[in-house]
PDB file of N, CA and C in Angstrom:
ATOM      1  N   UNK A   1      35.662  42.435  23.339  1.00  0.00           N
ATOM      2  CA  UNK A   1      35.242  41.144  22.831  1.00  0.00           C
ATOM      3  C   UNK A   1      33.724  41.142  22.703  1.00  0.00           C
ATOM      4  N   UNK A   2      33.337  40.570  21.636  1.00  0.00           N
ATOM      5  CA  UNK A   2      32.089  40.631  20.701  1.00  0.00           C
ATOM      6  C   UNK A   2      31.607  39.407  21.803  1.00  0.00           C
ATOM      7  N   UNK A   3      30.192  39.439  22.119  1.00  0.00           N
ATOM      8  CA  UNK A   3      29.344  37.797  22.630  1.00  0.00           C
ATOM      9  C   UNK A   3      28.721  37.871  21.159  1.00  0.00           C
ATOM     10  N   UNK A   4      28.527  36.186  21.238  1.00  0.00           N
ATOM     11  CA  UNK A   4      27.857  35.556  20.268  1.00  0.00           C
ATOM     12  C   UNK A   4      26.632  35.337  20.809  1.00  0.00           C
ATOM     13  N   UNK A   5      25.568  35.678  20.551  1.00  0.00           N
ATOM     14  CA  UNK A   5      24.253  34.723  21.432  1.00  0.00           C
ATOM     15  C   UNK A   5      23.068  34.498  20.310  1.00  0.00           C
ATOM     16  N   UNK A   6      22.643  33.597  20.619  1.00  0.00           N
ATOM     17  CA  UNK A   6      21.838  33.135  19.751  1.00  0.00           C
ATOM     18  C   UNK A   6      20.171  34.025  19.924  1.00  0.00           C
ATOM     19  N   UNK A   7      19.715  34.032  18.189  1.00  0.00           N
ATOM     20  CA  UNK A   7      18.709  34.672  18.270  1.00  0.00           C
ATOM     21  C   UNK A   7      17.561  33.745  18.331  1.00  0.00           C
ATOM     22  N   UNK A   8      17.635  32.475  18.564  1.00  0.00           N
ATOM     23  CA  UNK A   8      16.657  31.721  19.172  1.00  0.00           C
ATOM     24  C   UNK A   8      14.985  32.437  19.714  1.00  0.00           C
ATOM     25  N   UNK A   9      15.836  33.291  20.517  1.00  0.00           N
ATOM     26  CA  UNK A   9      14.635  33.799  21.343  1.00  0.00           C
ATOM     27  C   UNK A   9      14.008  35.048  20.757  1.00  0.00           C
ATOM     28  N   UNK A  10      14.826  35.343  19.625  1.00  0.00           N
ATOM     29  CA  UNK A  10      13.551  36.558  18.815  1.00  0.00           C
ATOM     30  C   UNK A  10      12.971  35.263  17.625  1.00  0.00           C
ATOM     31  N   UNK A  11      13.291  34.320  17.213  1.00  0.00           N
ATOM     32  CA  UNK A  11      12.850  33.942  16.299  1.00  0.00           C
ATOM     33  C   UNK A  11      11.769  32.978  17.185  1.00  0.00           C
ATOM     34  N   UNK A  12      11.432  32.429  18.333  1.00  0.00           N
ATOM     35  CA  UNK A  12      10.710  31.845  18.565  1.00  0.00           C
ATOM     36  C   UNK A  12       9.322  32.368  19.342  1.00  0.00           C
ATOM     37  N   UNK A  13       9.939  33.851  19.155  1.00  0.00           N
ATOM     38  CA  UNK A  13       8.899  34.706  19.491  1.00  0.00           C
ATOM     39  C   UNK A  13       7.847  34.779  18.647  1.00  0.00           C
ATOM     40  N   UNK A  14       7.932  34.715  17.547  1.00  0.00           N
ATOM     41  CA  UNK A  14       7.039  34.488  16.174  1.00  0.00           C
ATOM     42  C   UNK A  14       6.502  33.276  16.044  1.00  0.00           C
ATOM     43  N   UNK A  15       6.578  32.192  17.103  1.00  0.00           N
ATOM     44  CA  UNK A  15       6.079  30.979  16.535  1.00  0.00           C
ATOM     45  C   UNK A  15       4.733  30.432  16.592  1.00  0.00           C
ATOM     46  N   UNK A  16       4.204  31.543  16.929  1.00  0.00           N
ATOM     47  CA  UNK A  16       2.354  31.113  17.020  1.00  0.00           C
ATOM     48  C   UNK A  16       2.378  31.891  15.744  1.00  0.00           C
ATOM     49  N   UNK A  17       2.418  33.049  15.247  1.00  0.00           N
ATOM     50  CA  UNK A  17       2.752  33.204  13.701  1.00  0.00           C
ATOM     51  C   UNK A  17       3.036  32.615  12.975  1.00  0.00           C
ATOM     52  N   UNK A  18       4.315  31.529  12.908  1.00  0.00           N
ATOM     53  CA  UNK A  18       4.389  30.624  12.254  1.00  0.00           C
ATOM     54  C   UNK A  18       3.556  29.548  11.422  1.00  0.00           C
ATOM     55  N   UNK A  19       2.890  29.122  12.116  1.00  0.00           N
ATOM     56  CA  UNK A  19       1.884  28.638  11.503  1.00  0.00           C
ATOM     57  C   UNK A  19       0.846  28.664  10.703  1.00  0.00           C
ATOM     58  N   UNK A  20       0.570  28.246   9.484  1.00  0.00           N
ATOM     59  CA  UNK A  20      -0.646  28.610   8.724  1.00  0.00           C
ATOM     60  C   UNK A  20      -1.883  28.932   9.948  1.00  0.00           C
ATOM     61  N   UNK A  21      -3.190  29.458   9.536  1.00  0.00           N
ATOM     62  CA  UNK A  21      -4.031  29.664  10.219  1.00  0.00           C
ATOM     63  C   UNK A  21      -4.873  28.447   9.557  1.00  0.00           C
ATOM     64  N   UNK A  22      -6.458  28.210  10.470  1.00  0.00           N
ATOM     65  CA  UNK A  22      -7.228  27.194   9.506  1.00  0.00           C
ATOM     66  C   UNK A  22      -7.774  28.069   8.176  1.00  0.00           C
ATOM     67  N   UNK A  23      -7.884  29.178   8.043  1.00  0.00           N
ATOM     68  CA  UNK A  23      -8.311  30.252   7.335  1.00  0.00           C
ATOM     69  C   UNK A  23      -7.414  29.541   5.707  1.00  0.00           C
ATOM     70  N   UNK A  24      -6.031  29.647   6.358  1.00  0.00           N
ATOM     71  CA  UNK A  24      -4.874  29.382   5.233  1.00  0.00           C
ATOM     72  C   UNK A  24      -4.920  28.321   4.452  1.00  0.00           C
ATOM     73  N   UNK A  25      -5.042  27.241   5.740  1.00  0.00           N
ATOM     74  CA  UNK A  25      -5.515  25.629   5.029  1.00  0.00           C
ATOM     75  C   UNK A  25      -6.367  25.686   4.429  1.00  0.00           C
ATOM     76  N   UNK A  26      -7.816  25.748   4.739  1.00  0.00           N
ATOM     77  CA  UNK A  26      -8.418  25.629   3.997  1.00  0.00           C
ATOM     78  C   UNK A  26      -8.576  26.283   2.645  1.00  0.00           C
ATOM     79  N   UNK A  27      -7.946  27.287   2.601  1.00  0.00           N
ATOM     80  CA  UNK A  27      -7.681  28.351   0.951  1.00  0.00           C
ATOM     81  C   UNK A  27      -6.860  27.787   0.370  1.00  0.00           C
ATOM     82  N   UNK A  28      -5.010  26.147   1.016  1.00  0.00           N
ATOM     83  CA  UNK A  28      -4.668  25.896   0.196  1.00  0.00           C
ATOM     84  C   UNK A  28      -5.392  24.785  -0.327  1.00  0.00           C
ATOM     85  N   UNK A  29      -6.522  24.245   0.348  1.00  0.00           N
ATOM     86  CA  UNK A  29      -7.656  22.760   0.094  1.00  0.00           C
ATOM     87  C   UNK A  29      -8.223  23.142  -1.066  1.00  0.00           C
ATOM     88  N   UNK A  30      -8.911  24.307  -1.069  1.00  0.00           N
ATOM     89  CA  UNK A  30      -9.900  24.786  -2.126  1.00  0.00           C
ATOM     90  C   UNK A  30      -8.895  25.024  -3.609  1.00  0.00           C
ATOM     91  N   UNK A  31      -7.503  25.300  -3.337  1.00  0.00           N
ATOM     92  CA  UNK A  31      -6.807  25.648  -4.461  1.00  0.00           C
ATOM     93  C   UNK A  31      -5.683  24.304  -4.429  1.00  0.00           C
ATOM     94  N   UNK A  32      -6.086  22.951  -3.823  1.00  0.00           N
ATOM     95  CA  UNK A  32      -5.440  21.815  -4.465  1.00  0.00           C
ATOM     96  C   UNK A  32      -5.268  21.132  -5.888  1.00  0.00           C
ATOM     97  N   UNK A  33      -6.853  21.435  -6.292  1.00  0.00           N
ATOM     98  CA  UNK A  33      -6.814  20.771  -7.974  1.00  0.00           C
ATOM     99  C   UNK A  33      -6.294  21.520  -8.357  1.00  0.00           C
ATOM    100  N   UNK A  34      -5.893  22.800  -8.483  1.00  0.00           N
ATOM    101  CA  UNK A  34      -5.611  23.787  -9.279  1.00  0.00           C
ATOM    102  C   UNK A  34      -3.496  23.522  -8.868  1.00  0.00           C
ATOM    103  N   UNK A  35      -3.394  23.330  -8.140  1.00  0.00           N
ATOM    104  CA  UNK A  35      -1.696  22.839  -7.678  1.00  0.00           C
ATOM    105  C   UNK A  35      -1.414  21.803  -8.521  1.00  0.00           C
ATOM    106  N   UNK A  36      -2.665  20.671  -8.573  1.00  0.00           N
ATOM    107  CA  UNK A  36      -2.187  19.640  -9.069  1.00  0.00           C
ATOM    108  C   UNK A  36      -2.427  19.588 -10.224  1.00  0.00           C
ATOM    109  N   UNK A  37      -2.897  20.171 -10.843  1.00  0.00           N
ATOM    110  CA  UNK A  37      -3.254  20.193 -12.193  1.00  0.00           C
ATOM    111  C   UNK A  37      -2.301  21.058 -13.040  1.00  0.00           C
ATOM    112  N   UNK A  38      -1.573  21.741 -12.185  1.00  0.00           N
ATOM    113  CA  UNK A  38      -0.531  23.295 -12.393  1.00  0.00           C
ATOM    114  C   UNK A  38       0.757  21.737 -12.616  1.00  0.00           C
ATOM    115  N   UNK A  39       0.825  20.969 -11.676  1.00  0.00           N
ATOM    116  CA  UNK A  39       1.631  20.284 -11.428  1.00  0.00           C
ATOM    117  C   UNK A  39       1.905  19.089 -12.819  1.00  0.00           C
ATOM    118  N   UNK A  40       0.202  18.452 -13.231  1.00  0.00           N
ATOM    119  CA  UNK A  40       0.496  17.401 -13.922  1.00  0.00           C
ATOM    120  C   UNK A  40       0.779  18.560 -15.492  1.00  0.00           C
ATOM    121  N   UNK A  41       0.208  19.438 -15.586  1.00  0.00           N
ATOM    122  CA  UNK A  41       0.766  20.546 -16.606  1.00  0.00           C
ATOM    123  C   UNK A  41       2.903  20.259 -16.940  1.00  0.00           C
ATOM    124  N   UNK A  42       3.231  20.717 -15.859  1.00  0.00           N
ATOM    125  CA  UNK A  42       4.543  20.823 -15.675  1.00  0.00           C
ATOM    126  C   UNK A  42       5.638  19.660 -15.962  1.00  0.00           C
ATOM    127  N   UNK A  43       5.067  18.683 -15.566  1.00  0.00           N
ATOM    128  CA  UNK A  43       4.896  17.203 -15.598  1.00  0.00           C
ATOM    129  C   UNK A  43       5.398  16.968 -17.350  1.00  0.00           C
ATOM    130  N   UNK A  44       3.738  17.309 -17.550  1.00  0.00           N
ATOM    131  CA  UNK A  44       4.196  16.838 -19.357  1.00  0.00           C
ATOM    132  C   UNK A  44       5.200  17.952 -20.099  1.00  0.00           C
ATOM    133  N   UNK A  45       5.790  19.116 -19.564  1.00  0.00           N
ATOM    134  CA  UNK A  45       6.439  20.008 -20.234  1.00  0.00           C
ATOM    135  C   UNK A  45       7.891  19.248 -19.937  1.00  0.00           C
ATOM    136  N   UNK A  46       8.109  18.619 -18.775  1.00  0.00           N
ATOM    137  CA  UNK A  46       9.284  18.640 -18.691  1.00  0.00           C
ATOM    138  C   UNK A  46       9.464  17.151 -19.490  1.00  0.00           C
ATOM    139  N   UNK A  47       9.031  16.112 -19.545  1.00  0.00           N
ATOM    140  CA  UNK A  47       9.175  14.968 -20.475  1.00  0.00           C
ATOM    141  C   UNK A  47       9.652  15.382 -21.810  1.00  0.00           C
ATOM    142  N   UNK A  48       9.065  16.825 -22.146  1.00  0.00           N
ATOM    143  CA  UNK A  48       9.893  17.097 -23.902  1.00  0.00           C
ATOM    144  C   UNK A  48      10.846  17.717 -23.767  1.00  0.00           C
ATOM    145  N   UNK A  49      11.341  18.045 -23.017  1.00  0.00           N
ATOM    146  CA  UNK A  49      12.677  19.248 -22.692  1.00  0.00           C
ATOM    147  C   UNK A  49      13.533  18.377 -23.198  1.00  0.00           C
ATOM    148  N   UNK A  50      14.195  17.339 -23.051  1.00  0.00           N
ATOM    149  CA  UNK A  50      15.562  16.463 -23.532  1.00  0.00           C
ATOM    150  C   UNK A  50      15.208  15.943 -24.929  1.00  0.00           C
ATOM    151  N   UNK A  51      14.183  16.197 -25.679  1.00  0.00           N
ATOM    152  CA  UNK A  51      13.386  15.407 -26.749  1.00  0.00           C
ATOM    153  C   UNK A  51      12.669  16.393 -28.040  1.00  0.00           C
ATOM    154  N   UNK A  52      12.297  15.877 -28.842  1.00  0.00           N
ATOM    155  CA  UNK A  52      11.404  16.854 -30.055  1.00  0.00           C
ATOM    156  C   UNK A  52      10.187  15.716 -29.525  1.00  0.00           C
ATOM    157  N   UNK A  53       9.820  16.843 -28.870  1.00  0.00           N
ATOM    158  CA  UNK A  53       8.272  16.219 -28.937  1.00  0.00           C
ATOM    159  C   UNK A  53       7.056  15.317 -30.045  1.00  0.00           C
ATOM    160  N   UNK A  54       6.827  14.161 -29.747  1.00  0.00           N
ATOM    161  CA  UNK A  54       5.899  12.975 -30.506  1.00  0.00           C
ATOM    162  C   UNK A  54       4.395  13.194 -30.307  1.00  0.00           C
ATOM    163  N   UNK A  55       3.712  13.150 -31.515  1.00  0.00           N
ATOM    164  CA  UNK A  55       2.682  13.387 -31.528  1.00  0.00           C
ATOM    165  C   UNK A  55       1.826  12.656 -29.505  1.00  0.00           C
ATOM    166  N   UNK A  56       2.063  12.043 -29.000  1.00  0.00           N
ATOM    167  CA  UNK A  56       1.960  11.528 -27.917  1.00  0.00           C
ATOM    168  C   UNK A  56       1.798  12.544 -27.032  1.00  0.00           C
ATOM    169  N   UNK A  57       3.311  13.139 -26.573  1.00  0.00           N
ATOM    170  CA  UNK A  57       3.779  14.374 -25.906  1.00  0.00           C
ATOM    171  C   UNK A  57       2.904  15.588 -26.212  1.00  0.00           C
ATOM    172  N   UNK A  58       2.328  15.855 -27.178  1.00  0.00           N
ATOM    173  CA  UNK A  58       1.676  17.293 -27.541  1.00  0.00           C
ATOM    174  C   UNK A  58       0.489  16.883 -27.035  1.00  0.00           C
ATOM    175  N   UNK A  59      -0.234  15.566 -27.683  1.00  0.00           N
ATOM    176  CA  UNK A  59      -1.322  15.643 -27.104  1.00  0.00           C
ATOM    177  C   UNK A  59      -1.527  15.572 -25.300  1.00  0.00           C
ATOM    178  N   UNK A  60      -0.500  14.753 -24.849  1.00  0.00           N
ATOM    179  CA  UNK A  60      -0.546  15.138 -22.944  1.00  0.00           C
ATOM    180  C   UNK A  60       0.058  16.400 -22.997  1.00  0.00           C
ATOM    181  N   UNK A  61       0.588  17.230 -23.012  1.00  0.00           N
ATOM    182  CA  UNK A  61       0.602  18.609 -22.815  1.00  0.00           C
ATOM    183  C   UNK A  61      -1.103  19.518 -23.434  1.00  0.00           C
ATOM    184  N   UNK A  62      -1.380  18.910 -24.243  1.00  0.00           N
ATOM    185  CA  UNK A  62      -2.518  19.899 -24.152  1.00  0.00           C
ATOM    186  C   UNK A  62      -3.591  19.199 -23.551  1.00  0.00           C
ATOM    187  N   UNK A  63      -4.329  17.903 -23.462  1.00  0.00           N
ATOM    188  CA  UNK A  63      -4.835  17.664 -22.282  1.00  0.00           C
ATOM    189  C   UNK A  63      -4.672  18.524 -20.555  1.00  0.00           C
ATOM    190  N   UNK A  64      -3.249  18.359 -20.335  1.00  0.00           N
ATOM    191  CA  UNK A  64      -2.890  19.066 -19.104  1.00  0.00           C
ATOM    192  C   UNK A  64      -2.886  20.550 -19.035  1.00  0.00           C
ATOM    193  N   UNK A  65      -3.219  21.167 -19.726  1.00  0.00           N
ATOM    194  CA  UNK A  65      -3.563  22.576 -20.229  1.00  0.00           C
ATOM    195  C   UNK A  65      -4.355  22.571 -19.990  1.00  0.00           C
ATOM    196  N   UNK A  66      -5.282  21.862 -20.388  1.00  0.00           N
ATOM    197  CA  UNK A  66      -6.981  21.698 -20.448  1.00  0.00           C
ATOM    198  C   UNK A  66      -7.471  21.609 -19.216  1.00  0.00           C
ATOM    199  N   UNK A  67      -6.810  20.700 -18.633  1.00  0.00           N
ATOM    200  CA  UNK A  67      -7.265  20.343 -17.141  1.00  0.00           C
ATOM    201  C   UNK A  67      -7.190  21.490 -16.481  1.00  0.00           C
ATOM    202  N   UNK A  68      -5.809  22.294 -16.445  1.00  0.00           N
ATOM    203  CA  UNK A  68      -5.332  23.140 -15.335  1.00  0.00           C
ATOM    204  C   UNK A  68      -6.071  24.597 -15.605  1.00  0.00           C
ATOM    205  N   UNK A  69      -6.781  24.555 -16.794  1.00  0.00           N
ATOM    206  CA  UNK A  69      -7.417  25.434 -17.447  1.00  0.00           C
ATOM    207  C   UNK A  69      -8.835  25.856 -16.564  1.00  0.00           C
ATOM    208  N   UNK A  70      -9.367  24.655 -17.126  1.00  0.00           N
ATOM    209  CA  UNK A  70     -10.460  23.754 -16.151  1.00  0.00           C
ATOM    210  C   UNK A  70     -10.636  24.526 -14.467  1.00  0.00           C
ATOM    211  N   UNK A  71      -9.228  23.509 -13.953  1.00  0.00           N
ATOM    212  CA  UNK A  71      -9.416  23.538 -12.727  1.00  0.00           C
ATOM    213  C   UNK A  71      -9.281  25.144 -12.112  1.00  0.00           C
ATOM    214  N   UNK A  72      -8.742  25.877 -12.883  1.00  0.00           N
ATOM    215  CA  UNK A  72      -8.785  27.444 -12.715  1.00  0.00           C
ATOM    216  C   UNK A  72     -10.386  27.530 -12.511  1.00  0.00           C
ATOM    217  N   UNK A  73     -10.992  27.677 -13.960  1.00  0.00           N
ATOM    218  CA  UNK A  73     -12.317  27.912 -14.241  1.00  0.00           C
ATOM    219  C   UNK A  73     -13.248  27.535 -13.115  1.00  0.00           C
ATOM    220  N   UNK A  74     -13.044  26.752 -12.350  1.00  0.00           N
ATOM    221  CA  UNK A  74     -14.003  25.860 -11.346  1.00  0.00           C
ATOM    222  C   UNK A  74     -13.173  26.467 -10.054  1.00  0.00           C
ATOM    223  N   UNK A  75     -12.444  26.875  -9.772  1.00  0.00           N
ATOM    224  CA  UNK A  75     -11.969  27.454  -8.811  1.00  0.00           C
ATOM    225  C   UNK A  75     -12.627  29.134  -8.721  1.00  0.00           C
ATOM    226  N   UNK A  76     -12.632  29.955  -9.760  1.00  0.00           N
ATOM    227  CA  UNK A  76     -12.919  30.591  -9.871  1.00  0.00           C
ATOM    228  C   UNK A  76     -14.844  30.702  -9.949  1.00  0.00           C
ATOM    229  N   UNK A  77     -15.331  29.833 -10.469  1.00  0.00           N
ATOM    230  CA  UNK A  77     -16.612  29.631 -10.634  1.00  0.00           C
ATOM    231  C   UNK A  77     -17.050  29.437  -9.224  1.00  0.00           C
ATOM    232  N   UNK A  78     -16.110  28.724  -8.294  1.00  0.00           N
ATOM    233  CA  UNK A  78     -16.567  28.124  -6.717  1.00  0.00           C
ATOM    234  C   UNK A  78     -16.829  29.699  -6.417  1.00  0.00           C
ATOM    235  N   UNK A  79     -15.886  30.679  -6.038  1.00  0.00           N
ATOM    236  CA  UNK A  79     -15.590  31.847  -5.639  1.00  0.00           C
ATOM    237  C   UNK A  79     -16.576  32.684  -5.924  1.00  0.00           C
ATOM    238  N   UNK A  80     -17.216  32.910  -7.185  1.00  0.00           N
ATOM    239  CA  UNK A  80     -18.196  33.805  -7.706  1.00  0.00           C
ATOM    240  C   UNK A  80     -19.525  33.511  -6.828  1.00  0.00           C
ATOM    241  N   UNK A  81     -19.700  31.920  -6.590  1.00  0.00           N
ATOM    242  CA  UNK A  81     -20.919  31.335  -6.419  1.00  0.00           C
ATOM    243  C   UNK A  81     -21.009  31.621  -4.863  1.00  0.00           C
ATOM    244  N   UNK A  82     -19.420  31.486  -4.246  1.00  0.00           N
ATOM    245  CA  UNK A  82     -19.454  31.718  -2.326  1.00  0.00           C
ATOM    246  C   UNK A  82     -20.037  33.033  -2.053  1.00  0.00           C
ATOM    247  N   UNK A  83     -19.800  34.199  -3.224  1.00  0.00           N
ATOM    248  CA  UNK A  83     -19.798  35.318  -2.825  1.00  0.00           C
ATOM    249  C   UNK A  83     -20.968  36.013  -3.384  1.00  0.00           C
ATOM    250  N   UNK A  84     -22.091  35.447  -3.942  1.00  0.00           N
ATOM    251  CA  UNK A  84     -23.401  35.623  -3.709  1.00  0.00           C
ATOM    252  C   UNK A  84     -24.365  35.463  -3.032  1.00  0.00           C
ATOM    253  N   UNK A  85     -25.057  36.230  -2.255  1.00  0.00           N
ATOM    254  CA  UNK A  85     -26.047  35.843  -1.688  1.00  0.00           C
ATOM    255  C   UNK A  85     -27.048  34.582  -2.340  1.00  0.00           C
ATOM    256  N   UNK A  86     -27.974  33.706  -1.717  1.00  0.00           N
ATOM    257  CA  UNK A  86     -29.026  32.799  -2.482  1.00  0.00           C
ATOM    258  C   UNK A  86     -29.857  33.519  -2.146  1.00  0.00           C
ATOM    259  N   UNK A  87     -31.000  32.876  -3.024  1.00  0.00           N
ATOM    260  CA  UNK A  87     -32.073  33.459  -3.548  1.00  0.00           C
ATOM    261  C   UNK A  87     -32.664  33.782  -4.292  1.00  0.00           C
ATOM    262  N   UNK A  88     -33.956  33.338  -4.843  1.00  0.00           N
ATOM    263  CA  UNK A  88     -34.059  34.489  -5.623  1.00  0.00           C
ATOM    264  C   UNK A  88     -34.422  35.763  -5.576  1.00  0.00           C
ATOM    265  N   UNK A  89     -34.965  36.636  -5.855  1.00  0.00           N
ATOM    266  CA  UNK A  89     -35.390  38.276  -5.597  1.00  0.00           C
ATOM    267  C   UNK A  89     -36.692  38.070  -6.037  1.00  0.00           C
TER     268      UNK A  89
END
């Protein structure tokens, strides 16, 4: 006869792992506009899915392009700027 026992105790062995680090948070803070902007993107795609899209609909889909475009660009622009020294030479 087989025991059943629960793996409780290997899985709670990992639970200080579990957790994001502050390292994590703060990398998903810095990449929020870029979620939400990924998000209001998605947003206007799915409003035309049941529909032929109205001059209305195209223009909020490409606004939200724009934005999430954007919010890349400035995410990426933050990054370039962290990872230079200041100064001038």
């Amino acid at each position: 006869m087989e025991h059943i026992v629960t793996v409780q105790d290997a899985v709670t062995a990992f639970e200080d792992f579990m957790e994001p680090t502050s390292a994590e948070l703060d990398a998903i803070e810095r990449e929020m506009p870029v979620i939400l902007a990924d998000v209001d993107l998605l947003d206007a795609h799915i409003v035309t899915l049941d529909r032929t899209p109205t001059e209305l609909d195209t223009r909020r889909v490409r606004r939200a392009r724009r934005r999430a475009l954007a919010a890349r660009v400035a995410l990426l622009n933050h990054a370039a700027g962290a990872g230079q020294s200041g100064g001038a030479a």
